[in-house]
Structures are given as structure tokens and as C-alpha cells.
PDB file of N, CA and C in Angstrom:
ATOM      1  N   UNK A   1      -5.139 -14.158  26.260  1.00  0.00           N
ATOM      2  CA  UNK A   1      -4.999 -13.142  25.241  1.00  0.00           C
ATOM      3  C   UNK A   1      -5.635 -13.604  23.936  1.00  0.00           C
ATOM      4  N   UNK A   2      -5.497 -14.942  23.430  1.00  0.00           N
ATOM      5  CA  UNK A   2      -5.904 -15.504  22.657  1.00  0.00           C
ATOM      6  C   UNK A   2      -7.623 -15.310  22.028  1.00  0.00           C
ATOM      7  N   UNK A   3      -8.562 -15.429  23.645  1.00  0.00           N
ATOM      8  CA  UNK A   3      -9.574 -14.981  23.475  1.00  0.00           C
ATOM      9  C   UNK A   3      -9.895 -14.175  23.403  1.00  0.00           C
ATOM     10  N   UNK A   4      -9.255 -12.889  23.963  1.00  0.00           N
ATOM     11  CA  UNK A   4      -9.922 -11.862  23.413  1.00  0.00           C
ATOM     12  C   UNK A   4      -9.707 -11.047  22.203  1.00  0.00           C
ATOM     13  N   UNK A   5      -8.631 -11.991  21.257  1.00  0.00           N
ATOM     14  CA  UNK A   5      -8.701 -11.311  19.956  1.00  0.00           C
ATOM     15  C   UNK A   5      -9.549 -12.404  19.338  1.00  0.00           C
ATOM     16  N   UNK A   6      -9.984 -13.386  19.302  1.00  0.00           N
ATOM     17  CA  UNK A   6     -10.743 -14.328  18.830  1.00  0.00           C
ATOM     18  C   UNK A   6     -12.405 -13.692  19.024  1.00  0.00           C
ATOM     19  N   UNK A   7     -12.490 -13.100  20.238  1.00  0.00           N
ATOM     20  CA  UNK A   7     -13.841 -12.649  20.495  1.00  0.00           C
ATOM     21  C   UNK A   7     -14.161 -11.336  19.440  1.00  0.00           C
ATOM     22  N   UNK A   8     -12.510 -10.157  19.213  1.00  0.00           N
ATOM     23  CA  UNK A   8     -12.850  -9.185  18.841  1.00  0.00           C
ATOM     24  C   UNK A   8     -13.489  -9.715  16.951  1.00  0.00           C
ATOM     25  N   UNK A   9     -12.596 -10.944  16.731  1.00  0.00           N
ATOM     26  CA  UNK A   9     -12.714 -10.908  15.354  1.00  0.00           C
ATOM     27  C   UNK A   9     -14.100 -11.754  15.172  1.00  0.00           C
ATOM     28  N   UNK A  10     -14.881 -12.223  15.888  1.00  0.00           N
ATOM     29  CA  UNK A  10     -16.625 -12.485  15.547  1.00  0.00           C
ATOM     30  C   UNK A  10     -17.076 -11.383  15.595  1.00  0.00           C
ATOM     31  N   UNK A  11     -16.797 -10.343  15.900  1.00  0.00           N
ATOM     32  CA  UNK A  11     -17.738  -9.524  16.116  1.00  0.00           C
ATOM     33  C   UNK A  11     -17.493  -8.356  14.941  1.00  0.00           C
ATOM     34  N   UNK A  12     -16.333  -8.511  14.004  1.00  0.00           N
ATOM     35  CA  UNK A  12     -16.397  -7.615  12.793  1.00  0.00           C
ATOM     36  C   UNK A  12     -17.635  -8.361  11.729  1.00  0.00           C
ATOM     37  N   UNK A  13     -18.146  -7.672  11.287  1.00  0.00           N
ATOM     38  CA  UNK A  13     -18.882  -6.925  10.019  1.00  0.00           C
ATOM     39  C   UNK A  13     -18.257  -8.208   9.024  1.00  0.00           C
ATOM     40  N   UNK A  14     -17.352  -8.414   8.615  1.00  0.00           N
ATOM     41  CA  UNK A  14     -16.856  -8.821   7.722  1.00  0.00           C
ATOM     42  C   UNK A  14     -16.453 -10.790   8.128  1.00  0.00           C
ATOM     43  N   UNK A  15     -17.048 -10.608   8.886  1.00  0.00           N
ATOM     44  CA  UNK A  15     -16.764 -12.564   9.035  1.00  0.00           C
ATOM     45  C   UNK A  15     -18.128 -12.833   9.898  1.00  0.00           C
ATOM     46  N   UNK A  16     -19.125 -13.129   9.138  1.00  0.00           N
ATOM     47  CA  UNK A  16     -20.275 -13.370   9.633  1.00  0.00           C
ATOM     48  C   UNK A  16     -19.951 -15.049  10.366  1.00  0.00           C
ATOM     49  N   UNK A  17     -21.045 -15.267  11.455  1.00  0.00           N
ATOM     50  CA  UNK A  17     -21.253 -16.411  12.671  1.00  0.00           C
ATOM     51  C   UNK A  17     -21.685 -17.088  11.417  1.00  0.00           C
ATOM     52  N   UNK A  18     -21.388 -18.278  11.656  1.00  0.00           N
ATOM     53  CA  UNK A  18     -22.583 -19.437  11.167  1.00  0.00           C
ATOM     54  C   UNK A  18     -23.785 -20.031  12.529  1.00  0.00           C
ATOM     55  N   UNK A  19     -24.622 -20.667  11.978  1.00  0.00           N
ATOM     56  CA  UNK A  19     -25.578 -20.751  12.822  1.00  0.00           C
ATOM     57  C   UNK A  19     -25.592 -20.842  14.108  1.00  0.00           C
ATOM     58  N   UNK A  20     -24.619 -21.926  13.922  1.00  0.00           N
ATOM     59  CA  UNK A  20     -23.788 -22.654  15.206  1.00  0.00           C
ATOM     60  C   UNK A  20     -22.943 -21.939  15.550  1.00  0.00           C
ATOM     61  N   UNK A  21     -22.718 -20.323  15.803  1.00  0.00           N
ATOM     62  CA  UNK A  21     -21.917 -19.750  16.111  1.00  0.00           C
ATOM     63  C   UNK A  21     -20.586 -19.772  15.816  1.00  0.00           C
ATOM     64  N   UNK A  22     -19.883 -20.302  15.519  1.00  0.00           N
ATOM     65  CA  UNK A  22     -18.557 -20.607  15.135  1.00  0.00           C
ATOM     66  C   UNK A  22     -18.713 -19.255  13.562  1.00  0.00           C
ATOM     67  N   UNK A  23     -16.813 -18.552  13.870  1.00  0.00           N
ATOM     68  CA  UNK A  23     -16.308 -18.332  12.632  1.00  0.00           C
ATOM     69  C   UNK A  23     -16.240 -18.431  11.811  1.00  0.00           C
ATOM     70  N   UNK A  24     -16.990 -17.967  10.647  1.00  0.00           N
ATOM     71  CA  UNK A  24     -16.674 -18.029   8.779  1.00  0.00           C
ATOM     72  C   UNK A  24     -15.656 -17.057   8.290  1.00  0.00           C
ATOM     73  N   UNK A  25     -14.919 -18.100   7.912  1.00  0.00           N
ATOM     74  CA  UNK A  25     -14.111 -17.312   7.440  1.00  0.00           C
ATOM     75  C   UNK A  25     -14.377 -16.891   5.656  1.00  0.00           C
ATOM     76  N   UNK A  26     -13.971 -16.010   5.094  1.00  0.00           N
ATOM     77  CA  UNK A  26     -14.109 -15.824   3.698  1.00  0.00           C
ATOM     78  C   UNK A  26     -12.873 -15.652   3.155  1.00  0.00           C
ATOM     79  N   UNK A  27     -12.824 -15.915   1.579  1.00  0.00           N
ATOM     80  CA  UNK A  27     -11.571 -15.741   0.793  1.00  0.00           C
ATOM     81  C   UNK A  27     -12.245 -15.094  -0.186  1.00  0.00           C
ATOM     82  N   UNK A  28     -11.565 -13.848  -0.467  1.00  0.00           N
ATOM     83  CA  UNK A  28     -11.861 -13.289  -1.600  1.00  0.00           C
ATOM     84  C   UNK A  28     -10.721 -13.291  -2.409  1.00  0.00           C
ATOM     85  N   UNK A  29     -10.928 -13.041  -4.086  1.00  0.00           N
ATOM     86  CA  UNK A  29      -9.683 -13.190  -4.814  1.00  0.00           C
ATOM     87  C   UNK A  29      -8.984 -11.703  -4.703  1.00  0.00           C
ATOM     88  N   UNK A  30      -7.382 -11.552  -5.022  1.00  0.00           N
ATOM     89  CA  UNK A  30      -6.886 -10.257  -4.620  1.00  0.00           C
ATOM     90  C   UNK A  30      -7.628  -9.241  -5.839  1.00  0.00           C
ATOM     91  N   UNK A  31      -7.649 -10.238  -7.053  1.00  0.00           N
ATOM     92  CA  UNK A  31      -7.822  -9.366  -8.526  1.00  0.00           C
ATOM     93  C   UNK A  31      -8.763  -8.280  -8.224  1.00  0.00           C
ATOM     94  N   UNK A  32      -9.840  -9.071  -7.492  1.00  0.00           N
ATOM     95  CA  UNK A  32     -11.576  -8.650  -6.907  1.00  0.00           C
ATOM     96  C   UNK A  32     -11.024  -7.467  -6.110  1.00  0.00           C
ATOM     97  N   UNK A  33     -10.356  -7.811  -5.171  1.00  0.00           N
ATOM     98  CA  UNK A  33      -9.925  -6.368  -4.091  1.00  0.00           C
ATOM     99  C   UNK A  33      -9.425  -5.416  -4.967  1.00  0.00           C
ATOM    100  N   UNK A  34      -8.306  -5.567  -5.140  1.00  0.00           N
ATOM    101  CA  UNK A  34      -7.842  -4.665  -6.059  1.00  0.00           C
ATOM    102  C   UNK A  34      -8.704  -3.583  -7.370  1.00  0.00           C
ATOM    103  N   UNK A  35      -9.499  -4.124  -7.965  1.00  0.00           N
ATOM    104  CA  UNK A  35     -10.515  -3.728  -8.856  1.00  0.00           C
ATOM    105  C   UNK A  35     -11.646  -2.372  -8.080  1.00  0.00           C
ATOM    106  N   UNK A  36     -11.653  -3.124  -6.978  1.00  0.00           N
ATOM    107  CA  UNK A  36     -12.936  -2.253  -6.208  1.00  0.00           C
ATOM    108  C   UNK A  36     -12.307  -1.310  -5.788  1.00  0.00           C
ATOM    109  N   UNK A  37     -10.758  -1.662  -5.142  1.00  0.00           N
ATOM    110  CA  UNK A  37     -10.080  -0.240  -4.559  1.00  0.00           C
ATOM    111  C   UNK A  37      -9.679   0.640  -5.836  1.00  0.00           C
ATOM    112  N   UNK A  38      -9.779   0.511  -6.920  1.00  0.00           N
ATOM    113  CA  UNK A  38      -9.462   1.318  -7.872  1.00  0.00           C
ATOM    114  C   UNK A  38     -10.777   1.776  -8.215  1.00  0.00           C
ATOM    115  N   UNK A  39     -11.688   1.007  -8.083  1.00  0.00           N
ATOM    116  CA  UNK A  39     -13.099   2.125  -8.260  1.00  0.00           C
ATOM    117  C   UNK A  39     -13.599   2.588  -7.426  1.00  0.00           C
ATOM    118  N   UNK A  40     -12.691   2.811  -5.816  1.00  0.00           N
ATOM    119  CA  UNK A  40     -13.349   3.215  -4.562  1.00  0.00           C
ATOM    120  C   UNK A  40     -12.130   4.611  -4.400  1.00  0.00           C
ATOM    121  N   UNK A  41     -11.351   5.200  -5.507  1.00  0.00           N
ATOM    122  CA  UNK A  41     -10.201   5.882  -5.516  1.00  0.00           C
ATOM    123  C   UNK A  41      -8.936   5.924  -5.019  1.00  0.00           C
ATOM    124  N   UNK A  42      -8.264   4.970  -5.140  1.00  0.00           N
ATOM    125  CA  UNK A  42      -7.112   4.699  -5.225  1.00  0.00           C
ATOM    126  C   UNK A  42      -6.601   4.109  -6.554  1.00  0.00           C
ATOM    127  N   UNK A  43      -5.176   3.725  -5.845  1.00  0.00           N
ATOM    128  CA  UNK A  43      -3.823   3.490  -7.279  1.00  0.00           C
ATOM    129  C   UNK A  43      -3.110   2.293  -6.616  1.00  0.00           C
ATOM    130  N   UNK A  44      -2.571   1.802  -7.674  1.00  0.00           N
ATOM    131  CA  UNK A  44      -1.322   0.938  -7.216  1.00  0.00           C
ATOM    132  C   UNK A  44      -0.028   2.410  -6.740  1.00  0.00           C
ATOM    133  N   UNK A  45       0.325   2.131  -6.050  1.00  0.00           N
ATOM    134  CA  UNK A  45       1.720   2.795  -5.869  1.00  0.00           C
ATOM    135  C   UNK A  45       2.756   2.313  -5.770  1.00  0.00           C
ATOM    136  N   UNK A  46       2.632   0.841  -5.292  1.00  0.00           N
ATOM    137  CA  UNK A  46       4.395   0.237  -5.291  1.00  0.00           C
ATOM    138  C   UNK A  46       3.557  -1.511  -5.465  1.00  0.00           C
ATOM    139  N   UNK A  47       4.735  -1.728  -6.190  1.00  0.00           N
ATOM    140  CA  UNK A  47       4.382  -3.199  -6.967  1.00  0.00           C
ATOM    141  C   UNK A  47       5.359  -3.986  -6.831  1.00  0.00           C
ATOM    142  N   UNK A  48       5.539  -5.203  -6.186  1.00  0.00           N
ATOM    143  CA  UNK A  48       6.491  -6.156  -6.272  1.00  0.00           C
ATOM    144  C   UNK A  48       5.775  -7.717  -6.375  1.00  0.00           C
ATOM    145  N   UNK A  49       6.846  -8.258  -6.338  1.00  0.00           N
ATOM    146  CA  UNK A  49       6.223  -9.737  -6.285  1.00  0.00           C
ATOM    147  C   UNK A  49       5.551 -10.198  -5.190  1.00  0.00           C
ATOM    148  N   UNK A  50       5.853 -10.022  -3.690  1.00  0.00           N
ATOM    149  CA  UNK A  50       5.169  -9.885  -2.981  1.00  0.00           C
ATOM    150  C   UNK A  50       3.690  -9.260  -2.212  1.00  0.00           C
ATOM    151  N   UNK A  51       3.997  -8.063  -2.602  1.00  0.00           N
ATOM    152  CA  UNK A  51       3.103  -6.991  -1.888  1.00  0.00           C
ATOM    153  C   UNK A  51       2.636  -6.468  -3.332  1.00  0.00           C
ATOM    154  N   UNK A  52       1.320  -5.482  -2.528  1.00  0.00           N
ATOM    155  CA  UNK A  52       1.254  -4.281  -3.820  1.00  0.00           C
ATOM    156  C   UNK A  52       0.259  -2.976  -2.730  1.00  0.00           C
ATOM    157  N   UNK A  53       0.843  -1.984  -2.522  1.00  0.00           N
ATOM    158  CA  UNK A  53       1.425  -0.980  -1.860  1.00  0.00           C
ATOM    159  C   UNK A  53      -0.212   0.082  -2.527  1.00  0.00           C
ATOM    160  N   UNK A  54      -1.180   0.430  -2.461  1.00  0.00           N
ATOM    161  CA  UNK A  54      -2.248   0.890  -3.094  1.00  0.00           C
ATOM    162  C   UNK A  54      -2.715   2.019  -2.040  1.00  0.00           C
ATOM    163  N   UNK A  55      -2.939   3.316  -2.561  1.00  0.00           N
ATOM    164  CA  UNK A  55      -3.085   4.876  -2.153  1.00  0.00           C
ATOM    165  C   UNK A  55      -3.747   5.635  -2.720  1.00  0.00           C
ATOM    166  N   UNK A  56      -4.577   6.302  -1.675  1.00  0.00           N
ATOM    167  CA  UNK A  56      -5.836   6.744  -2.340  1.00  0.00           C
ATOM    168  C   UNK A  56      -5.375   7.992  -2.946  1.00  0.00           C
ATOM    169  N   UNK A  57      -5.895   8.261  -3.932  1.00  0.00           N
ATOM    170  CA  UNK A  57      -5.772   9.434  -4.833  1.00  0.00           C
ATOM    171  C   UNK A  57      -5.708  11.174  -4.416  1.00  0.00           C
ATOM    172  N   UNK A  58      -6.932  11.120  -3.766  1.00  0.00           N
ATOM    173  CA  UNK A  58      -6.979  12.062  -3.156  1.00  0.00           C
ATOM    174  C   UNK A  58      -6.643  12.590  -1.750  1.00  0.00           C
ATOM    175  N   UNK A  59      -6.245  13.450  -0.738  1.00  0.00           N
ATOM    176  CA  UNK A  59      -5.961  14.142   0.433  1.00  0.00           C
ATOM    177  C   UNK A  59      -6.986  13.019   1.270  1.00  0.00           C
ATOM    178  N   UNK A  60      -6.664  12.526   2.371  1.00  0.00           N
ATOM    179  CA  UNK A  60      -5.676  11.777   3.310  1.00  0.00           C
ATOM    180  C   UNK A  60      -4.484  11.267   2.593  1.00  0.00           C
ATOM    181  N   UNK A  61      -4.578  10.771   1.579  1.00  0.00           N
ATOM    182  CA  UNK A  61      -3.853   9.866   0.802  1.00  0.00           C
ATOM    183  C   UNK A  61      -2.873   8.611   1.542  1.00  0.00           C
ATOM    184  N   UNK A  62      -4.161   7.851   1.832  1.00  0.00           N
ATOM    185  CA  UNK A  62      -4.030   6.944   2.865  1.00  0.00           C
ATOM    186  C   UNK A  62      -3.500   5.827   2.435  1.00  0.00           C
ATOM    187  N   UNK A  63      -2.492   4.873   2.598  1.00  0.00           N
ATOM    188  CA  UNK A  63      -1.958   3.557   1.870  1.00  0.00           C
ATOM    189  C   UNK A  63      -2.162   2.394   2.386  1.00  0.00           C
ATOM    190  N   UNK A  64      -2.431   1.066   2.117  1.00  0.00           N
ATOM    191  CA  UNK A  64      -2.467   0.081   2.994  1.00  0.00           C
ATOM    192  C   UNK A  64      -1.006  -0.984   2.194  1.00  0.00           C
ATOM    193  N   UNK A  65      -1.084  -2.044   2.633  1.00  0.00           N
ATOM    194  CA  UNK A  65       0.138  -3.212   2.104  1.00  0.00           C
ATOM    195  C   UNK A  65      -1.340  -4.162   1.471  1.00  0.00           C
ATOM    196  N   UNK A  66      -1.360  -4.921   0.375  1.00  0.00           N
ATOM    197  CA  UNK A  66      -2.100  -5.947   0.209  1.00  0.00           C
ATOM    198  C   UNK A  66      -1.060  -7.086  -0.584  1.00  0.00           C
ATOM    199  N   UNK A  67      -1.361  -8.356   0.129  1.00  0.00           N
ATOM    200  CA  UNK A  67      -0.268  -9.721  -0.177  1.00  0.00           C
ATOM    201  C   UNK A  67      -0.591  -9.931  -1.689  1.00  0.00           C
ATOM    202  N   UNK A  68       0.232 -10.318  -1.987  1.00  0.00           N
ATOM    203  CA  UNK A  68       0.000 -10.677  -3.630  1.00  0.00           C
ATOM    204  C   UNK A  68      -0.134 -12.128  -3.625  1.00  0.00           C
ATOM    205  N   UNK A  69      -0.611 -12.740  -3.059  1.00  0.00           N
ATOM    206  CA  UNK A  69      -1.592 -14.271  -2.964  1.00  0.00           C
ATOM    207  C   UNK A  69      -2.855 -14.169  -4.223  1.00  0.00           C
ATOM    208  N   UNK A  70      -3.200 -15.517  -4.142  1.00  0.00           N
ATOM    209  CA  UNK A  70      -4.076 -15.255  -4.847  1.00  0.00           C
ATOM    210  C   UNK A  70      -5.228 -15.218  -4.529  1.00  0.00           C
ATOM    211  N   UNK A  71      -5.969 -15.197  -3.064  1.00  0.00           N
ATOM    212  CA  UNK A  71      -6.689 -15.425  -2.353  1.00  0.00           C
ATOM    213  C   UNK A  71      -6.143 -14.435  -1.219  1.00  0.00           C
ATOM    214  N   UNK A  72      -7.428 -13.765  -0.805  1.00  0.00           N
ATOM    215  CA  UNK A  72      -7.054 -12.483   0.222  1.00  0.00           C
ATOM    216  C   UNK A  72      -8.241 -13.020   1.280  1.00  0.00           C
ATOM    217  N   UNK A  73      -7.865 -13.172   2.410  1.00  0.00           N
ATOM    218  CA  UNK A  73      -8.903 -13.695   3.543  1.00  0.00           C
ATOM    219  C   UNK A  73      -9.188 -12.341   4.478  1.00  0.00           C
ATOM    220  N   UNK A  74     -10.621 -12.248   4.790  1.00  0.00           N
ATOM    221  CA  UNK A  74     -11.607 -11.863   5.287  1.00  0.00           C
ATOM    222  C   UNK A  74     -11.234 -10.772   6.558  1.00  0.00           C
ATOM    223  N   UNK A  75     -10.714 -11.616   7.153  1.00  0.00           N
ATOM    224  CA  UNK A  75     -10.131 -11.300   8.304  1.00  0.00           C
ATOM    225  C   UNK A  75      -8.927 -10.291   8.400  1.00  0.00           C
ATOM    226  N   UNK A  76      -7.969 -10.922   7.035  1.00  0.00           N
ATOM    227  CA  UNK A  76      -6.702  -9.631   6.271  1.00  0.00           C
ATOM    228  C   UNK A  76      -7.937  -8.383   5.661  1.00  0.00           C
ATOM    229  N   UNK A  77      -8.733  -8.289   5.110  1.00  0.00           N
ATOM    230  CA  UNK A  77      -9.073  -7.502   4.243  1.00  0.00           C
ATOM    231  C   UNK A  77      -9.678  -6.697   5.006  1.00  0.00           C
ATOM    232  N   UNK A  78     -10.400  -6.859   6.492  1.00  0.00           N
ATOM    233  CA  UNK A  78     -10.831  -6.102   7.280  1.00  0.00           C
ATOM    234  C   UNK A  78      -9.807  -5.268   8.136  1.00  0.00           C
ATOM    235  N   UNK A  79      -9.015  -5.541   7.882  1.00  0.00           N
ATOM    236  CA  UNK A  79      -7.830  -4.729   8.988  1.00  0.00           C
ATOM    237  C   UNK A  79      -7.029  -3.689   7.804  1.00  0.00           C
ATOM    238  N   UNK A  80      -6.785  -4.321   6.077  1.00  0.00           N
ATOM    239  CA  UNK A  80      -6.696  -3.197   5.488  1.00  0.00           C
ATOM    240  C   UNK A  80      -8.061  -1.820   5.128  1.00  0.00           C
ATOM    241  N   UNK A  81      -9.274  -2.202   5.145  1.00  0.00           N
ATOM    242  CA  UNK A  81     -10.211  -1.732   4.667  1.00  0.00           C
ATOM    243  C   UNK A  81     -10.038  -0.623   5.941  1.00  0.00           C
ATOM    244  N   UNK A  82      -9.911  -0.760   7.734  1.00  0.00           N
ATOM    245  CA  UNK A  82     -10.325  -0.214   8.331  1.00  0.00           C
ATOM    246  C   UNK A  82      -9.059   0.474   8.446  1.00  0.00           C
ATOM    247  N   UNK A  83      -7.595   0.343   7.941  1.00  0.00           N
ATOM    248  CA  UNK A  83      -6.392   1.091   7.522  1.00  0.00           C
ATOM    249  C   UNK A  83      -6.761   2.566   6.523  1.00  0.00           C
ATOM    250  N   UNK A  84      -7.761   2.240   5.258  1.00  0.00           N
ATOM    251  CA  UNK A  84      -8.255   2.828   4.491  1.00  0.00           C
ATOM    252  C   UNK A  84      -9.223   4.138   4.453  1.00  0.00           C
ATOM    253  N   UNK A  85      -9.856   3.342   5.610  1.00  0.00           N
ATOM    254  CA  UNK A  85     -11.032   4.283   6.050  1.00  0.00           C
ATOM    255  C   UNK A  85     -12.471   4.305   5.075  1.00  0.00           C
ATOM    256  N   UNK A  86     -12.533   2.867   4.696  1.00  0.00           N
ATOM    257  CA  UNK A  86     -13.412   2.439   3.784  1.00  0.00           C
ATOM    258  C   UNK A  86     -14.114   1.889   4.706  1.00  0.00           C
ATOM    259  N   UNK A  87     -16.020   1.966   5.053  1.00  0.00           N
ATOM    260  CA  UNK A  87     -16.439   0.856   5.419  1.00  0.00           C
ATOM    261  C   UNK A  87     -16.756  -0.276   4.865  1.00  0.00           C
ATOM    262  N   UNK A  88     -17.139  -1.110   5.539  1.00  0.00           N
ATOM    263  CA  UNK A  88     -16.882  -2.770   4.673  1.00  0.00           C
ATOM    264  C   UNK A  88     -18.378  -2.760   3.994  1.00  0.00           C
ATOM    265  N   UNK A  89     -19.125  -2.394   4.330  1.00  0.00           N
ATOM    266  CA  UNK A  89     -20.512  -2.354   3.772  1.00  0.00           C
ATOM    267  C   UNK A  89     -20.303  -1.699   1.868  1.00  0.00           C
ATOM    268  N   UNK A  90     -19.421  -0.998   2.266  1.00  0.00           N
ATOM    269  CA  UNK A  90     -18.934   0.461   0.894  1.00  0.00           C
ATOM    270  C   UNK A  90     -18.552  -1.141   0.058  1.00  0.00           C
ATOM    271  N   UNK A  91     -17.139  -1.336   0.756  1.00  0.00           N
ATOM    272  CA  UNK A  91     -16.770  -2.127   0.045  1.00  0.00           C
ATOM    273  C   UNK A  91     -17.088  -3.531  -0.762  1.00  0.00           C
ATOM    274  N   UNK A  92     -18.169  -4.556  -0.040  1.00  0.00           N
ATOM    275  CA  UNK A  92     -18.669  -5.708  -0.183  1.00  0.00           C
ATOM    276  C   UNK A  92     -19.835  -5.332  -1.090  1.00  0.00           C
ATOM    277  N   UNK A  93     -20.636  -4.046  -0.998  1.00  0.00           N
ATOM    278  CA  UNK A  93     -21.395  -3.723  -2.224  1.00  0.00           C
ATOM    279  C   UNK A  93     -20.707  -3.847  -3.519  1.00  0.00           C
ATOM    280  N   UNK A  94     -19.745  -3.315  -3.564  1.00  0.00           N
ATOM    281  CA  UNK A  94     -19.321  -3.557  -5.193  1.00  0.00           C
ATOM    282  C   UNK A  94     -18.596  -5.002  -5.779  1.00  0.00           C
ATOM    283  N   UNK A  95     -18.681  -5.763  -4.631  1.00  0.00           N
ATOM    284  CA  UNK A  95     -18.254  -7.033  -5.200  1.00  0.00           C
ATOM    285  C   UNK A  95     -19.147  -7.949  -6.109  1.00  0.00           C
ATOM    286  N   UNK A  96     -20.369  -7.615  -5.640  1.00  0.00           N
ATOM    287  CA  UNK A  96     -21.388  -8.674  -6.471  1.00  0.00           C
ATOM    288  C   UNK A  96     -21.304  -8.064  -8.130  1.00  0.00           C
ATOM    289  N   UNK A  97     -21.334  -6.708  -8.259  1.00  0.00           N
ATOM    290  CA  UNK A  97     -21.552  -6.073  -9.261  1.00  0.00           C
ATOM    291  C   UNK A  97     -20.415  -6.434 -10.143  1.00  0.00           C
ATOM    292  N   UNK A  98     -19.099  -6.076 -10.164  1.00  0.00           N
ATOM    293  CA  UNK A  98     -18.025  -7.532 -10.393  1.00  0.00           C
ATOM    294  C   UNK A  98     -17.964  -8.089 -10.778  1.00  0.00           C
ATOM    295  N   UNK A  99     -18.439  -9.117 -10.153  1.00  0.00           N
ATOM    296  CA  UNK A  99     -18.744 -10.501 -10.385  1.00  0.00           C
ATOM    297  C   UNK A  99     -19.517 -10.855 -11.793  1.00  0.00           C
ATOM    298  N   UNK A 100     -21.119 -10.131 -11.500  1.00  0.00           N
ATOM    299  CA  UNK A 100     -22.014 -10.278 -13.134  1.00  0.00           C
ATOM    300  C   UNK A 100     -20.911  -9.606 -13.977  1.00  0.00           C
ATOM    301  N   UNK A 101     -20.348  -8.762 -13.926  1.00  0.00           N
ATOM    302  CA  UNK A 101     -19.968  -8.072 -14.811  1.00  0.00           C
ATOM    303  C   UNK A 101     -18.570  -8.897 -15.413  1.00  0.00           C
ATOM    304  N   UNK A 102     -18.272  -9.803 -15.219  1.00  0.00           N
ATOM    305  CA  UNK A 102     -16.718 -10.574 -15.652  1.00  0.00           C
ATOM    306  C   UNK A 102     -17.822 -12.128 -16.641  1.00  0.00           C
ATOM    307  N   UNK A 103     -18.880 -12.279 -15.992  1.00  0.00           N
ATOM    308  CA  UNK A 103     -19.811 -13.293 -16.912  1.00  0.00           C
ATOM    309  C   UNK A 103     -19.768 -13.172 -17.968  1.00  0.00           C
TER     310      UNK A 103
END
């Protein structure tokens, strides 16, 4: 069983092979997630110390859970994004932009 969720998760979009085939994993910061889902239309909706509960604005008004870590991994962020109905391409575009923009 092991392998075949190991196989499904090389093959997302969002955790590119290294050369040598093996898993990369990525960490993105939550601040970063959070930022983009508010410019991709959504809200915070429920806030605790743990979690933070974020829903899109408009009709689906679709919600996911995101950990309140300070570091959100690759592998978590693809299973909320595809909760969302965001593709990851949508989403990983606005990260670079972000980024210059906090310089």
C-alpha cells in the first residue's frame, strides 16, 4: 500500500523528481500560502492557534483546513490546493511575484 501512495505522490505537479529520480520535497512558508489564497479569492474564516479554516468568497464557497506551522510542505499544500479547486500552476505563479515584492 505504501507504494502506491508513494508512486501517486511523484507524480503530482507540485513535488518535482530530482535527477536521480528520488522525491523533492518543498517547504513553503504558511504567511506565503495564505497571502496568495487571499489574492486567489478567499478569506480567513476560522482562526485558532492551530489551524486557520480559509473560504473562498464566492459560490462554491469551498474551505480547506491549513496548519498554522510555520512551514507548509509541498505535499500538504497539494492536497489543500486540489480541496480548493485551484490548479497548482495558478497557484505557484504568484509565489515568485511575492517574494520580489516583500524585498
Amino acid at each position: 500500500m505504501f507504494s502506491a501512495i508513494n508512486s501517486d505522490m511523484k507524480k503530482s505537479p507540485t513535488n518535482p523528481e530530482n535527477s536521480n529520480g528520488s522525491l523533492q520535497l518543498i517547504w513553503l512558508s504558511r504567511d506565503d500560502v495564505l497571502r496568495v489564497l487571499l489574492e486567489l479569492g478567499y478569506s480567513e474564516d476560522f482562526k485558532n492557534r492551530f489551524i486557520t479554516v480559509v473560504r473562498e468568497i464566492e459560490f462554491p464557497f469551498r474551505r480547506a483546513t491549513i496548519p498554522n506551522n510555520l512551514q507548509i510542505s509541498s505535499v500538504l499544500l497539494s492536497f489543500c490546493l486540489k480541496d480548493l479547486g485551484i490548479p497548482a500552476e495558478r497557484f505557484y505563479k504568484r509565489l515568485p511575484a511575492l517574494r520580489k515584492s516583500d524585498d
